[in-house]
Protein backbone atom coordinates (compact mmCIF):
# COMPACT_ATOMS: atom_id res chain seq x y z
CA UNK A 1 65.72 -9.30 23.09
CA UNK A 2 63.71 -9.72 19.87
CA UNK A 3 62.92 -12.33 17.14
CA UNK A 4 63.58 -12.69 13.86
CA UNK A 5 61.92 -15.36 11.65
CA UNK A 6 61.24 -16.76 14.87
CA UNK A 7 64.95 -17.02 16.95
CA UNK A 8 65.49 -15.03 19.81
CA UNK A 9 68.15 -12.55 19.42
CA UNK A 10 70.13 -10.09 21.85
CA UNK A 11 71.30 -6.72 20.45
CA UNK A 12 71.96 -3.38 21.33
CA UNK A 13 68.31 -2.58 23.22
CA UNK A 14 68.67 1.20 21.48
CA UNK A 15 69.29 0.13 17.96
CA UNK A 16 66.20 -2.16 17.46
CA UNK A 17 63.78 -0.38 19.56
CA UNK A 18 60.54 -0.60 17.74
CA UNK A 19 58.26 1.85 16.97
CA UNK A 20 54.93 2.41 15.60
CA UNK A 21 55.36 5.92 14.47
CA UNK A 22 56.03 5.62 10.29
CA UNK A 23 57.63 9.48 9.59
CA UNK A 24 58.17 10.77 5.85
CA UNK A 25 57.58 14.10 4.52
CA UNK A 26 56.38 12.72 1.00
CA UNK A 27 53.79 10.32 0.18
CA UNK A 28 54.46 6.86 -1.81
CA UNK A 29 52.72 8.16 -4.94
CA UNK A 30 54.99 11.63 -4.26
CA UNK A 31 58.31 9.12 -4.24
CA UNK A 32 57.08 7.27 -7.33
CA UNK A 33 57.27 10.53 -9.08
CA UNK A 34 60.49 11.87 -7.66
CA UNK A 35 62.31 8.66 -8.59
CA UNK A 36 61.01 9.02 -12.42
CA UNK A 37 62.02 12.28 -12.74
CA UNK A 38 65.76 11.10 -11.00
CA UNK A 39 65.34 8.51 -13.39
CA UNK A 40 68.26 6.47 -12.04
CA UNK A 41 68.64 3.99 -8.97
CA UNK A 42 72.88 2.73 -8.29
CA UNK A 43 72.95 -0.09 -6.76
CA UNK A 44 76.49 -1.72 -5.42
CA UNK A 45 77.14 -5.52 -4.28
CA UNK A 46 74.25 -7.01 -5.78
CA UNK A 47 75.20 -10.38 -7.29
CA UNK A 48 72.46 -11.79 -9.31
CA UNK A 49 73.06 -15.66 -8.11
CA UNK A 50 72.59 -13.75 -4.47
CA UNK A 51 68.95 -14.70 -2.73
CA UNK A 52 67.55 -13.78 -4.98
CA UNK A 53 68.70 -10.28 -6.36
CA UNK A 54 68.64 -11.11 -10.00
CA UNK A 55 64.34 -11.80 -10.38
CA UNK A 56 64.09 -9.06 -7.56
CA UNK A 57 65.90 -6.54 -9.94
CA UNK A 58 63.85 -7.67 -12.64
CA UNK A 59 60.89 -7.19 -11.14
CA UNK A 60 61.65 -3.41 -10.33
CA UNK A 61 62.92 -2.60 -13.66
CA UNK A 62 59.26 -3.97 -14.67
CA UNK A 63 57.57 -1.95 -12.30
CA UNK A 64 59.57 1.02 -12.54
CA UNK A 65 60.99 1.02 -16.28
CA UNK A 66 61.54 4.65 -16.24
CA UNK A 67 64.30 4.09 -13.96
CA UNK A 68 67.56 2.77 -15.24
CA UNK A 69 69.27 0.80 -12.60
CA UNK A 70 73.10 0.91 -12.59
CA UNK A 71 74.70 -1.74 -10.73
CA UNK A 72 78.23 -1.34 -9.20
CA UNK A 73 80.74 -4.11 -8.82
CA UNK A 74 78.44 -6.77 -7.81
CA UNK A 75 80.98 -8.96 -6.24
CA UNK A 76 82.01 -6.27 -3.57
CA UNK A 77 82.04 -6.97 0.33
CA UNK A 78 80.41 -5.03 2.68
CA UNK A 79 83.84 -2.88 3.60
CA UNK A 80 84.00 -2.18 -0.21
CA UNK A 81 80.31 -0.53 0.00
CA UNK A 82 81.16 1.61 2.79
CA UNK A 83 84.50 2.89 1.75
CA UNK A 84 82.14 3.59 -1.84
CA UNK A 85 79.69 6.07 0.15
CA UNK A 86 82.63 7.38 2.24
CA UNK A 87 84.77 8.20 -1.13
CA UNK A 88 82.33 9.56 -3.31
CA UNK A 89 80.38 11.71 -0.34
CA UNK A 90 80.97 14.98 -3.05
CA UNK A 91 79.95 12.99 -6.01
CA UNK A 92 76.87 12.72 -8.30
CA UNK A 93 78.06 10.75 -10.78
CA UNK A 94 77.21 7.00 -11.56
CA UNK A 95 79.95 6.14 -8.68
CA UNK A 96 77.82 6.77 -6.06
CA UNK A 97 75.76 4.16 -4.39
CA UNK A 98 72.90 4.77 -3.93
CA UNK A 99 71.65 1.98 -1.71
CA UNK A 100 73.67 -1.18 -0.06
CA UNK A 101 73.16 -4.58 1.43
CA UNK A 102 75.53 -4.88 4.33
CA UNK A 103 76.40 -7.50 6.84
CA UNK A 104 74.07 -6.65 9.87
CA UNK A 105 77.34 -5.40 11.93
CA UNK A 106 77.98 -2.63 9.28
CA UNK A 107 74.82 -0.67 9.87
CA UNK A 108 75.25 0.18 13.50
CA UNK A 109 78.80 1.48 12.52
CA UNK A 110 77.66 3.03 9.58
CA UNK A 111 74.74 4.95 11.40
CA UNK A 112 77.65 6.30 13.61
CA UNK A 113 79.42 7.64 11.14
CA UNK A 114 76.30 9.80 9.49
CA UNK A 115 76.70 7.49 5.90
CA UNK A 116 72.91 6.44 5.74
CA UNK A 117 70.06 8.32 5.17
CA UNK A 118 67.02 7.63 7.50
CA UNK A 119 63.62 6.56 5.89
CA UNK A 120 60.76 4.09 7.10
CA UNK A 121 59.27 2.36 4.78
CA UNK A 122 55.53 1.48 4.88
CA UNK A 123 55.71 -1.93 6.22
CA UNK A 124 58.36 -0.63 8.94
CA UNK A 125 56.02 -1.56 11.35
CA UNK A 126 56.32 -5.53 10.22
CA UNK A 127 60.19 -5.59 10.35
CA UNK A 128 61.76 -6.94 13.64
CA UNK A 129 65.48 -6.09 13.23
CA UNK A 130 66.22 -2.26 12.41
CA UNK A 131 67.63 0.96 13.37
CA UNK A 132 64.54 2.41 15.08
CA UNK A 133 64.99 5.80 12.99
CA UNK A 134 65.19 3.43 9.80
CA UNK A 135 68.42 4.71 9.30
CA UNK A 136 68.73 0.56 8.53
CA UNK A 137 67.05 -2.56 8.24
CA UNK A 138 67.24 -6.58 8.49
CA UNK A 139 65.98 -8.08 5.56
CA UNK A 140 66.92 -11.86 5.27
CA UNK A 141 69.12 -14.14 6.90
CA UNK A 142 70.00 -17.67 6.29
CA UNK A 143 73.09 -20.02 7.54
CA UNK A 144 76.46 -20.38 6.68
CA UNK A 145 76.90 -24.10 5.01
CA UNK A 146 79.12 -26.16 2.90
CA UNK A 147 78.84 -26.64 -0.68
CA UNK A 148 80.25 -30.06 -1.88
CA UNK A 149 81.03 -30.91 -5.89
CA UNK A 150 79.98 -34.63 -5.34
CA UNK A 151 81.68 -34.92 -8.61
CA UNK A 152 85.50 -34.78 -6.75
CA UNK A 153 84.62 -34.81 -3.11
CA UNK A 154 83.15 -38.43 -2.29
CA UNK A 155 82.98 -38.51 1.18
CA UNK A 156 81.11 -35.30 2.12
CA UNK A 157 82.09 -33.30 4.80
CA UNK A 158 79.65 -32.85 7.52
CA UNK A 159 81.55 -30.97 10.14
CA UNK A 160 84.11 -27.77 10.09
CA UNK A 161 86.46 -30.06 11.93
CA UNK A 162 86.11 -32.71 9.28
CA UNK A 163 87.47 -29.93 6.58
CA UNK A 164 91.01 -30.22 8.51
CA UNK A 165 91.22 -34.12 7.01
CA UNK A 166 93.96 -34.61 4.23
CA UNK A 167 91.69 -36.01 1.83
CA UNK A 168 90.29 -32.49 1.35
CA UNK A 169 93.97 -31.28 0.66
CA UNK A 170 93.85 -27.80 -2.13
CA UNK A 171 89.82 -28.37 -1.57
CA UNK A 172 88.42 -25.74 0.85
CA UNK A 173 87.67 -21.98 0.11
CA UNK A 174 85.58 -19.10 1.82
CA UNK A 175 83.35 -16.81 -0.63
CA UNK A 176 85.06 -14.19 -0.07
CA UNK A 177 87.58 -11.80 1.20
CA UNK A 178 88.09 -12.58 4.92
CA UNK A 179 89.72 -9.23 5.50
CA UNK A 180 86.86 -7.33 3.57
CA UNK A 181 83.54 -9.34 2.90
CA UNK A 182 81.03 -10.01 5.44
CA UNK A 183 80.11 -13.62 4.53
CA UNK A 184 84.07 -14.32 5.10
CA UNK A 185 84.86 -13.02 8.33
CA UNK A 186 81.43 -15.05 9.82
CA UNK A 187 82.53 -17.96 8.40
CA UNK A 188 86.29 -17.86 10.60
CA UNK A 189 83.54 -16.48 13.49
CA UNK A 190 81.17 -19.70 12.53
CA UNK A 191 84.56 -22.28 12.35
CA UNK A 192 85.93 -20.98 15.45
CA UNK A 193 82.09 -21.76 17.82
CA UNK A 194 82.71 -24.42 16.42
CA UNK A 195 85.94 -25.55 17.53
CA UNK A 196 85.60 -23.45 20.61
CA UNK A 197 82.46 -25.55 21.64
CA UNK A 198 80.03 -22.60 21.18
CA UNK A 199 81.79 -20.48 23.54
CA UNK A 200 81.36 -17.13 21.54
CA UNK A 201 84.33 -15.19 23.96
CA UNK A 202 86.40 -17.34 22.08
CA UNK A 203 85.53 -17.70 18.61
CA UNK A 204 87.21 -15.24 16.79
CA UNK A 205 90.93 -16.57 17.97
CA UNK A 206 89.76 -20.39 17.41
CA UNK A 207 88.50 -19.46 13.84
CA UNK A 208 91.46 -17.70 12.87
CA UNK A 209 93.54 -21.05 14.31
CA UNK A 210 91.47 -22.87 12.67
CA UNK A 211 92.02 -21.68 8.88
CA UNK A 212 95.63 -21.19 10.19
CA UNK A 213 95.67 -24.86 10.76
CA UNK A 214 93.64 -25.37 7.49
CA UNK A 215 96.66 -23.22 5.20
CA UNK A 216 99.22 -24.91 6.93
CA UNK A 217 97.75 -28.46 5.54
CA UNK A 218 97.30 -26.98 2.14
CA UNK A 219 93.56 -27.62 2.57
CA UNK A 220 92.41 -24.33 2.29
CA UNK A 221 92.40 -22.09 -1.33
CA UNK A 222 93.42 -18.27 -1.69
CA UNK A 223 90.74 -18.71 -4.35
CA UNK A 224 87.21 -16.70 -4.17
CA UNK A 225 84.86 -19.40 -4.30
CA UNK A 226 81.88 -19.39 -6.93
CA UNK A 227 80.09 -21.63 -8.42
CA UNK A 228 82.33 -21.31 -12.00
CA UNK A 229 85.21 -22.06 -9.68
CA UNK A 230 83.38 -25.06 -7.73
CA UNK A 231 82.23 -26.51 -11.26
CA UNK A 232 85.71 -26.46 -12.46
CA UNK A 233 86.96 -28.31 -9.45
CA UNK A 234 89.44 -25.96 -8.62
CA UNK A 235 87.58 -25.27 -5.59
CA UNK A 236 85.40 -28.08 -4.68
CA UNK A 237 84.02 -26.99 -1.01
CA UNK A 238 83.26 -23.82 -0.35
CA UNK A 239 82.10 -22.17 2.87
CA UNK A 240 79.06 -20.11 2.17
CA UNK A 241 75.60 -18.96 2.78
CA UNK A 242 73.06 -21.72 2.11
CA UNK A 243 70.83 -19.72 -0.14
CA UNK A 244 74.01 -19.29 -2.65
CA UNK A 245 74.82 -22.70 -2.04
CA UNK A 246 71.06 -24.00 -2.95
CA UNK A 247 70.59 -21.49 -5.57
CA UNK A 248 74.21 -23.03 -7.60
CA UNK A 249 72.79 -26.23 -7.01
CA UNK A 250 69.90 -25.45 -8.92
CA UNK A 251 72.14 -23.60 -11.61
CA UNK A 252 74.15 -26.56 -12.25
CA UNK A 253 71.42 -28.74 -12.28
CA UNK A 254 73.42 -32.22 -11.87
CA UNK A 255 76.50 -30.24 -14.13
CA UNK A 256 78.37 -31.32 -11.65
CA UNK A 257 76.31 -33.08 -8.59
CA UNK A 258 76.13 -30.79 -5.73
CA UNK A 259 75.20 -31.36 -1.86
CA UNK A 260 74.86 -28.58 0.68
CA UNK A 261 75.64 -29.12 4.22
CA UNK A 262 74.56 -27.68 7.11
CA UNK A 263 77.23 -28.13 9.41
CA UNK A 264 76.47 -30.31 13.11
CA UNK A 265 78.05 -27.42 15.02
CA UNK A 266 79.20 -23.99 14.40
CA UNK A 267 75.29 -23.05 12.28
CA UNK A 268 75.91 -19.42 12.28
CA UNK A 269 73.09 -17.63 11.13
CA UNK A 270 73.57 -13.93 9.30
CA UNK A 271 71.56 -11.08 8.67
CA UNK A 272 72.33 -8.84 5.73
CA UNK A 273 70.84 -4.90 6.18
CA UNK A 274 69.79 -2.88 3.56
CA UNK A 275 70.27 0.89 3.78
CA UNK A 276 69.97 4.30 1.63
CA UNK A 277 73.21 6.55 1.55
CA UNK A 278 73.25 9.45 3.50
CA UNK A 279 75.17 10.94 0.09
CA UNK A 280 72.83 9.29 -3.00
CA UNK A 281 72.62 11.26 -5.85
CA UNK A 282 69.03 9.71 -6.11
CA UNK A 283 67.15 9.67 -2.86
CA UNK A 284 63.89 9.47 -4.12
CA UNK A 285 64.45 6.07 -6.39
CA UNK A 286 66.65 4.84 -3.29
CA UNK A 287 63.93 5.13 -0.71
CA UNK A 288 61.34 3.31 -3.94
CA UNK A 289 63.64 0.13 -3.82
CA UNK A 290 63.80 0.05 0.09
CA UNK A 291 59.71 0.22 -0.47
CA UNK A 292 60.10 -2.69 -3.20
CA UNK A 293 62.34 -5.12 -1.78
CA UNK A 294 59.99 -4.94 2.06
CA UNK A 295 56.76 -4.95 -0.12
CA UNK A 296 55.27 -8.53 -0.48
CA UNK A 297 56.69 -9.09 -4.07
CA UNK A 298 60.58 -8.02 -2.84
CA UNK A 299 60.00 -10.22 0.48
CA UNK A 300 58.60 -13.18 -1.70
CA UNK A 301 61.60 -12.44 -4.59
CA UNK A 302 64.33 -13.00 -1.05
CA UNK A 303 62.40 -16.73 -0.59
CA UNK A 304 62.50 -17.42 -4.13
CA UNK A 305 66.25 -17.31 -3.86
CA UNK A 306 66.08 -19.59 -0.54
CA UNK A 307 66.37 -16.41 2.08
CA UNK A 308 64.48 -16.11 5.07
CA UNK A 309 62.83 -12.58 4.56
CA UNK A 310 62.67 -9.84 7.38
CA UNK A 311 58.46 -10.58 7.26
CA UNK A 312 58.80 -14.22 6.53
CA UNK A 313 56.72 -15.47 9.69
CA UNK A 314 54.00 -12.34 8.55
CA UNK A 315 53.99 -13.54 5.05
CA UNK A 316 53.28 -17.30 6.23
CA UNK A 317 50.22 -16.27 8.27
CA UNK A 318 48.37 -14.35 5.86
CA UNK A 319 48.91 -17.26 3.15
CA UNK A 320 50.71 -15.39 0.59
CA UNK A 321 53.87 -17.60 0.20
CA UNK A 322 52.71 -20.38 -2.79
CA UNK A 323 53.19 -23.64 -1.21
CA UNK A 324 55.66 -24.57 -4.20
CA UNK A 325 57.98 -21.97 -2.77
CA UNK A 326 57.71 -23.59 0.67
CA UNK A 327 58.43 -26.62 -0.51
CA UNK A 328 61.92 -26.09 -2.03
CA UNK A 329 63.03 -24.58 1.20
CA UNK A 330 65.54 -26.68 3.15
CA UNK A 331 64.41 -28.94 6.30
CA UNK A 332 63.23 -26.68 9.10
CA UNK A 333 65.15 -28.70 11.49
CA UNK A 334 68.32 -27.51 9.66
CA UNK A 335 67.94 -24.62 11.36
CA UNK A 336 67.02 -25.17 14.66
CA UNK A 337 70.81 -25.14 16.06
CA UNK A 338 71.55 -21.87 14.27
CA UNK A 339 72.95 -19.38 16.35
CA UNK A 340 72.41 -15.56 15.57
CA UNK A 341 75.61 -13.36 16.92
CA UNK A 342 74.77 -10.46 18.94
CA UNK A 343 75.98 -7.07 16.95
CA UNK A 344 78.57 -6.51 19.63
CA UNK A 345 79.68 -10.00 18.68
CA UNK A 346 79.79 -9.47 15.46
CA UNK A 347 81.26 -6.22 15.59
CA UNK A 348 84.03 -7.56 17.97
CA UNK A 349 84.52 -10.70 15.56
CA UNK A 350 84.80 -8.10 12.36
CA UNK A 351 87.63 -6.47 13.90
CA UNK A 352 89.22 -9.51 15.25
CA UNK A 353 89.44 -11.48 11.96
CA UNK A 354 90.04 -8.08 9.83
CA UNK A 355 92.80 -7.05 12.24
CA UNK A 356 94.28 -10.81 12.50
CA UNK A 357 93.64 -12.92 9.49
CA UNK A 358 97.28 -11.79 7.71
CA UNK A 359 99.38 -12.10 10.83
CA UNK A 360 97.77 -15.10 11.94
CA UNK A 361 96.93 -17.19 8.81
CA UNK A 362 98.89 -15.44 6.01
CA UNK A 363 96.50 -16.66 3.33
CA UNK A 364 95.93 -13.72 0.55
CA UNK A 365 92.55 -14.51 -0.76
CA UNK A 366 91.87 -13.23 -3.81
């Protein structure tokens, strides 16, 4: 059992077995220097609207401006990142990620497979969810919620099994990929505790009837929801993670209304793990943004964009996080029925709704 931000969690005992130890061969100043001279950092799956990414990318390129970042199809799922180390595992060139951000479920797996480097950073010792060689590590969460354009949608959905009602008919999308991208497949996971009265043995299959059901209504849209597609109407609730959700709300700024919802049941919360490639071309400037992003500037950049960071709780107690930033942060009693999957659930889930979503639902989001 551990905690993160404060929620008991069960995992895999081995995986997340924490350790006081911090091994590297170099020093930070001897990294700094190796990543100038590399002189490049690729990055893959980093939308800027994404908790945050866009100000934390900034502030690297203004800490670091001798190394050009090159970022790689920012829209990708977690799959997409994997299959990128896996297919360029001979290659040097500006293909190669460097670094990802995965759905907590992909790291185990990926660790398995030898596709991520192992480095602790210097504040290892303050994360709670990791590898316990550092081959990965938690470093935000937040919970998967509805996003509303008040402009078209009057009456506001406030629970999945409200989404199923005909006045939301060509009205409902996921934001993302359900066969590929990891905020997809936990929202058919998060849909189906739901329906399945929290009974996680059961999840999977209900969430895959339930966007079954949801097609067959002609609620639900093949569409890849963003907040372009939300403004436009064409899809005017999407299922997604609240810190997008807040952070479009903010974007539009009234251009149309927007209301996020936490749902009443099914609050699924998900961790997203960031990792170094066991293949990078540049090492040294990976293992400088794992430093960044777990410093106090990346953590604080993560709550900017409405994330719950990895040292959140840490960060709170030594009275670093401006009370302005606190204060734009959703209700903590949003929160307090969020329910954190255990990576075997997840893991099961991920195959489940991978392996089922075309025979079972037949929806080709895209």
């Amino acid at each position: 059992m551990f905690k993160f931000a404060g929620k008991v969690l069960s995992v895999t005992a081995a995986a997340l077995m924490v350790t006081s130890a911090i091994s590297s061969a170099q020093s930070l100043d001897e990294i700094v220097e190796a990543a100038k001279k590399e002189g490049m950092l690729t990055t893959i799956a980093l939308p800027h609207d994404w908790c945050g990414w866009e100000g934390i990318l900034a502030g690297f390129k203004a800490k670091y401006p001798e190394i050009t970042i090159n970022e790689l199809n920012p829209d990708a799922g977690s799959a997409d990142e994997i299959e990128a180390i896996r297919a360029n595992k001979g290659n040097t060139g500006p293909q190669a990620p460097d670094v990802i951000d995965v759905g907590l479920a992909f790291g185990p797996s990926s660790t398995s497979e030898g596709l991520l480097l192992p480095y602790k950073v210097s504040t290892f010792d303050g994360i709670e969810v990791k590898d316990a060689d550092g081959h990965w590590y938690g470093g935000y969460y937040g919970v998967l919620a509805f996003e509303v354009n008040t402009d078209i949608v009057k009456d506001v959905p406030q629970d999945w099994s409200d989404l199923l009602k005909p006045e939301y008919a060509n009205s409902v999308a996921l934001a993302g990929d359900p066969r590929a991208a990891n905020q997809a497949i936990l929202s058919v996971y998060a849909a189906g505790l739901s329906a399945a009265g929290g009974n996680a043995s059961k999840a999977s299959e209900a969430g895959l009837d339930f966007f079954k059901q949801l097609n067959e209504k002609g609620n639900f849209v093949p569409v890849i929801g963003k907040a372009s597609s939300l403004a436009q109407g064409t899809t005017p609730i999407i299922v997604r993670w609240d810190y997008n959700a807040l952070a479009d709300r903010d974007t539009l700024d009234g251009n149309p209304p927007v209301e996020v919802v936490v749902p009443k049941s099914g609050v699924l919360a998900g961790v997203y793990a960031q990792a170094i490639s066991a293949y990078a071309p540049h090492p040294n400037a990976a293992k400088l943004w794992l430093e960044y992003i777990y410093s106090d500037e990346g953590q604080l950049g993560f709550l900017k964009g409405y994330c719950h960071p990895a040292r959140f709780n840490q960060l709170v107690s030594e009275g670093k996080v401006p009370q302005d930033v606190l204060d734009k942060l959703p209700p903590a009693e949003a929160y307090t029925r969020a329910v954190f999957p255990t990576l075997e659930e997840q893991d099961a889930n991920k195959n489940a709704v991978t392996g089922g979503w075309d025979s079972v639902v037949g929806a080709n989001v895209q």
